[in-house]
Structures are given as C-alpha cells and as structure tokens.
C-alpha atoms as a PDB file:
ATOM      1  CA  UNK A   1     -33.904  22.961 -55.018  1.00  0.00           C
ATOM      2  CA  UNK A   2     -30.626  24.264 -55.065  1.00  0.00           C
ATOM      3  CA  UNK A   3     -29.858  27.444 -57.382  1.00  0.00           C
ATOM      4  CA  UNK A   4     -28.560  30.304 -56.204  1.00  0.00           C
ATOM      5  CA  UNK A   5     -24.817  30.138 -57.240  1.00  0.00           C
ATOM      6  CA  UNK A   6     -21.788  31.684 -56.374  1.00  0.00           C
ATOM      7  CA  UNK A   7     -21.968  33.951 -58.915  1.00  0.00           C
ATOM      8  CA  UNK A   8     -26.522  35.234 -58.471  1.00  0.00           C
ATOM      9  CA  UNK A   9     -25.281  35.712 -54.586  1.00  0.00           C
ATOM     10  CA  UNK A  10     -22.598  37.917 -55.004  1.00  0.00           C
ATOM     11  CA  UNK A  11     -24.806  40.180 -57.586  1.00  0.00           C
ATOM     12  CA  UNK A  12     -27.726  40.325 -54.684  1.00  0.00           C
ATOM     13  CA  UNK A  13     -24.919  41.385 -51.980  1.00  0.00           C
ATOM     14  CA  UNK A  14     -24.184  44.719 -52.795  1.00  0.00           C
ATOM     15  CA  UNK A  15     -27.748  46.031 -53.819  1.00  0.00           C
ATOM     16  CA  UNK A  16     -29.295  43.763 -50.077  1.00  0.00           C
ATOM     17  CA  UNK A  17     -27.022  46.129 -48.056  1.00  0.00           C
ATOM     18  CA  UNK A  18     -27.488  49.409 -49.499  1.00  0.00           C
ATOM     19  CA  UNK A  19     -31.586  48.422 -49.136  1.00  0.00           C
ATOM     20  CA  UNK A  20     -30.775  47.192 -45.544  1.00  0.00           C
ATOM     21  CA  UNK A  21     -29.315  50.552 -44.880  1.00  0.00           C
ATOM     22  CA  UNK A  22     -32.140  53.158 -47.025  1.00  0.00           C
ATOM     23  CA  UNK A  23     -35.247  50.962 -46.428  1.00  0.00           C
ATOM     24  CA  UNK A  24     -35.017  51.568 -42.509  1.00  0.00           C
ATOM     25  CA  UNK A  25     -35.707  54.966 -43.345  1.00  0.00           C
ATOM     26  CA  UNK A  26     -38.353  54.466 -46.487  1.00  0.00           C
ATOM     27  CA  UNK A  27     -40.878  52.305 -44.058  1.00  0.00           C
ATOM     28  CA  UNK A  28     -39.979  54.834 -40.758  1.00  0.00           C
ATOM     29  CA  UNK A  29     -38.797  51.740 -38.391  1.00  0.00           C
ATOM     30  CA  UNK A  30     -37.965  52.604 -34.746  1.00  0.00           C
ATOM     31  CA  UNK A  31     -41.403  53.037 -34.097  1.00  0.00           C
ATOM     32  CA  UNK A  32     -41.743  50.657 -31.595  1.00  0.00           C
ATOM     33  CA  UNK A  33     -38.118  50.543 -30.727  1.00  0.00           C
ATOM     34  CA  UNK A  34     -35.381  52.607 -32.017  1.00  0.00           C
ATOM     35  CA  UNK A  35     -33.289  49.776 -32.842  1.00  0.00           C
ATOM     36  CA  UNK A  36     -35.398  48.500 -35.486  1.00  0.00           C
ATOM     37  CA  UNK A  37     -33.879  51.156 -38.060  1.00  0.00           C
ATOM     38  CA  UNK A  38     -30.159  50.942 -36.720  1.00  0.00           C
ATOM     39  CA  UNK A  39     -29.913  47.378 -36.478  1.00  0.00           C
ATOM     40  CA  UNK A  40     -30.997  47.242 -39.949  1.00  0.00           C
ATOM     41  CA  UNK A  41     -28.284  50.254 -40.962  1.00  0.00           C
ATOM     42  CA  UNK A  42     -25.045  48.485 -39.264  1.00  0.00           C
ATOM     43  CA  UNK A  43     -26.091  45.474 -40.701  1.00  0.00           C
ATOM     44  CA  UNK A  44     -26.232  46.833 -44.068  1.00  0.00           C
ATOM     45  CA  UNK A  45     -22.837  48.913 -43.806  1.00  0.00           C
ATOM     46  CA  UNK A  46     -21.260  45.289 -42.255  1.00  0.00           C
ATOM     47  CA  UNK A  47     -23.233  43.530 -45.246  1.00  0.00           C
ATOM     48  CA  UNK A  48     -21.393  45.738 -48.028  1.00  0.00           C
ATOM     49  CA  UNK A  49     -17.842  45.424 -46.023  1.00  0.00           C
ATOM     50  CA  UNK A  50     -18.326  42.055 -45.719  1.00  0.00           C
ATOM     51  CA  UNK A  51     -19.150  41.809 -49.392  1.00  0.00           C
ATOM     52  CA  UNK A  52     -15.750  44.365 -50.743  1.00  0.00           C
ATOM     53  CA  UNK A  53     -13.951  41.482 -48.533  1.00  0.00           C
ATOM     54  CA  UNK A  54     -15.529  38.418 -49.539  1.00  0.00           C
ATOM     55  CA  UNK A  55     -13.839  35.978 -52.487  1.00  0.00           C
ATOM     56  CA  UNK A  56     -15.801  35.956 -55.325  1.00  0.00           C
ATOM     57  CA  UNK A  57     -15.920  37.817 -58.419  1.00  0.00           C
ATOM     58  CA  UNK A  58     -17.410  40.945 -57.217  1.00  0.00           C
ATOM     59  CA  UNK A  59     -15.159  41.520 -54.243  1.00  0.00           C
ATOM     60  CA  UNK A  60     -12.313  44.033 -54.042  1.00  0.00           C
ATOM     61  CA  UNK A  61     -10.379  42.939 -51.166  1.00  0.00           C
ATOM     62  CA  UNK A  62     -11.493  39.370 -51.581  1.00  0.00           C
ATOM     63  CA  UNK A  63     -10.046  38.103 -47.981  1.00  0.00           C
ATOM     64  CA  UNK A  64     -13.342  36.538 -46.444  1.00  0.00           C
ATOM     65  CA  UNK A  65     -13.501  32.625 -47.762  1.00  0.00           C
ATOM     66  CA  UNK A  66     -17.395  32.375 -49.402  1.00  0.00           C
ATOM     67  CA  UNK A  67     -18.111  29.570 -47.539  1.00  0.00           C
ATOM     68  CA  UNK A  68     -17.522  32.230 -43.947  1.00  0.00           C
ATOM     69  CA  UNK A  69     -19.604  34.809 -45.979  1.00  0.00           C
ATOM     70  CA  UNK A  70     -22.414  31.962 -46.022  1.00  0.00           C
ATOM     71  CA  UNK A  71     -22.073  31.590 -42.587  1.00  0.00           C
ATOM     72  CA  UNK A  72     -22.613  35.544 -41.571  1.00  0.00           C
ATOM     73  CA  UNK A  73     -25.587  35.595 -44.049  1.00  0.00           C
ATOM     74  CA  UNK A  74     -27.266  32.481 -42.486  1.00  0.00           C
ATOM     75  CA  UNK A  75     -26.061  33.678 -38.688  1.00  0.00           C
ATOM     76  CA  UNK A  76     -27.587  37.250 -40.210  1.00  0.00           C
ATOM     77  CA  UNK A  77     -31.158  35.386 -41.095  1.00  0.00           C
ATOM     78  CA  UNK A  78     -31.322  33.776 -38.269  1.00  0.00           C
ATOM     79  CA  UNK A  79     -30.622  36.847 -36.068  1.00  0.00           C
ATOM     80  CA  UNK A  80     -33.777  38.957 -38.199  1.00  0.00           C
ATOM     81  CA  UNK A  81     -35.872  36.259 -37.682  1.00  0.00           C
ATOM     82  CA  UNK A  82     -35.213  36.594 -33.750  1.00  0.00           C
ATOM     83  CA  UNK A  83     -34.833  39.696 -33.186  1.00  0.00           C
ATOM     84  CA  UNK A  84     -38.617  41.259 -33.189  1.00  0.00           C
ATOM     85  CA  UNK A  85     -38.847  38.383 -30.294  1.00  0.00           C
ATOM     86  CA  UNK A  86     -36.011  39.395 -28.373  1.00  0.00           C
ATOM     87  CA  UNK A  87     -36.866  43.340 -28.798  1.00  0.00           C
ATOM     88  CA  UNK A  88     -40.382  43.488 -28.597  1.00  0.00           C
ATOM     89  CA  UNK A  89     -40.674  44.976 -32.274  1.00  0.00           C
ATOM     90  CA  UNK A  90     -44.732  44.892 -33.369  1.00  0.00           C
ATOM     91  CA  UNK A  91     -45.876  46.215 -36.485  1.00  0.00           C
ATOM     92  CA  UNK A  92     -43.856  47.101 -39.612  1.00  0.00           C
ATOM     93  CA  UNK A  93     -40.609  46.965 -37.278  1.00  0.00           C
ATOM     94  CA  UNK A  94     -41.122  43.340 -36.549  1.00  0.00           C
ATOM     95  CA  UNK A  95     -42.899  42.493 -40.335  1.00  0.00           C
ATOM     96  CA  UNK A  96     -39.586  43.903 -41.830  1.00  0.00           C
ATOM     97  CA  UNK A  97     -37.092  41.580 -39.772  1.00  0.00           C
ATOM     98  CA  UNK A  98     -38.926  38.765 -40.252  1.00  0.00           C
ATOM     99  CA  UNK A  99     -39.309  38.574 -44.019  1.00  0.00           C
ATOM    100  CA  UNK A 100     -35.887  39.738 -44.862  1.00  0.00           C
ATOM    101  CA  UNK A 101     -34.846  37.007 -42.085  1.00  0.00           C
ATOM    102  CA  UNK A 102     -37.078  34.532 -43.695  1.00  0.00           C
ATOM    103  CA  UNK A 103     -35.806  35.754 -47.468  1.00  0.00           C
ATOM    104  CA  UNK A 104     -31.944  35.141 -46.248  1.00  0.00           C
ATOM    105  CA  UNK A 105     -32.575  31.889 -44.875  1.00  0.00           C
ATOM    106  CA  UNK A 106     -34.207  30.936 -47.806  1.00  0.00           C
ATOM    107  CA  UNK A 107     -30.859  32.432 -50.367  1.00  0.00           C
ATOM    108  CA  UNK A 108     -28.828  30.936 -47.901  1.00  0.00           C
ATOM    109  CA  UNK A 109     -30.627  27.168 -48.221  1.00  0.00           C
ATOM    110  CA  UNK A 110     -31.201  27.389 -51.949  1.00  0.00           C
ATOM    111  CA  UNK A 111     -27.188  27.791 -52.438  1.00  0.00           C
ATOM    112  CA  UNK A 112     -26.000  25.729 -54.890  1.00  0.00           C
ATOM    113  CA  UNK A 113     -22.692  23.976 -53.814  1.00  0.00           C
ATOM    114  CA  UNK A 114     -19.346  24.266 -56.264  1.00  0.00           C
ATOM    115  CA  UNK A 115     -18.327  21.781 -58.191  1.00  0.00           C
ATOM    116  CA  UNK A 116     -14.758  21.343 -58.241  1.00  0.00           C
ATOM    117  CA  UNK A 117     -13.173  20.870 -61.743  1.00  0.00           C
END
C-alpha cells in the first residue's frame, strides 16, 4: 500500500534527523562500539542537509531531485539494517539501527509515486 507522499515525507525529514542526532545520546549508544552514537549523529546532520537541499516544499536550497533523496534514504535503511552486522553492535546499539533501518525501508517502500498533471 502506497501512501506516504511527497508532501508526509518531507514533514518526517527534518524532525528524523534532529532524532537521529539527540536520540544517540537519550539511549547512551557506543556501548558496545563507539560508532553506534556517531554514525547515528553524521547521519542525522547529512539527513537535515540533505533535506535544506532536497526539492520539495520544505527545502531551502531545493537542488537535490526527490527521486536522489529517495535513493539516500533507501541506501540510508539499508546501511542501519547492516551495520550492527558489520560492527558487531549487540544490545540497544544494534536494536536501534535495526528498527530505524527497518522503519526507513518501510517509508521508503510505502512512497506513493507522483502523478503527473
């Protein structure tokens, strides 16, 4: 079911990447690896540039194409869903990558494509 539209995304980007950057240090990740809490931060500072840059209503800059902006997000889910694997992250470190990699995917497949009028 398709239903998250240009518009619902670009309200969720700004308030994902500000959590991707505080939550890090809400839950205390790092504790099995400190790159649990900064890969979360950079990806939250790169998810609010990304989102000032990206063309739709809510960016400033607006020089990133939406479908590209997909792309990152997906490549971005993808990556969270991996990355307690690749780094050895157990416990709240590797819970925390894995939902919010599951939850992107999941934005990411339940876009709803423009129609072109």
């Amino acid at each position: 079911m398709k239903f998250v539209t240009k518009r619902i995304h670009a309200f969720l980007d700004y308030p994902v990447a500000i959590a991707l950057i505080a939550l890090p240090f809400l839950f205390g990740l790092g504790q099995t690896n400190n790159l649990a809490l900064w890969i979360s931060v950079l990806t939250g500072i790169a998810a609010f540039i990304l989102t000032v840059l990206t063309d739709h209503h809510l960016g400033i800059i607006k020089i990133v194409s939406y479908k590209l902006h997909l792309t990152v997000d997906f490549i971005v889910g993808l990556t969270f869903v991996l990355v307690p694997f690749l780094l050895s992250f157990k416990g709240i470190d590797a819970y925390y990558y894995w939902i919010n990699g599951v939850t992107v995917l999941l934005v990411v497949s339940a876009h709803k494509p423009q129609t072109s009028i």
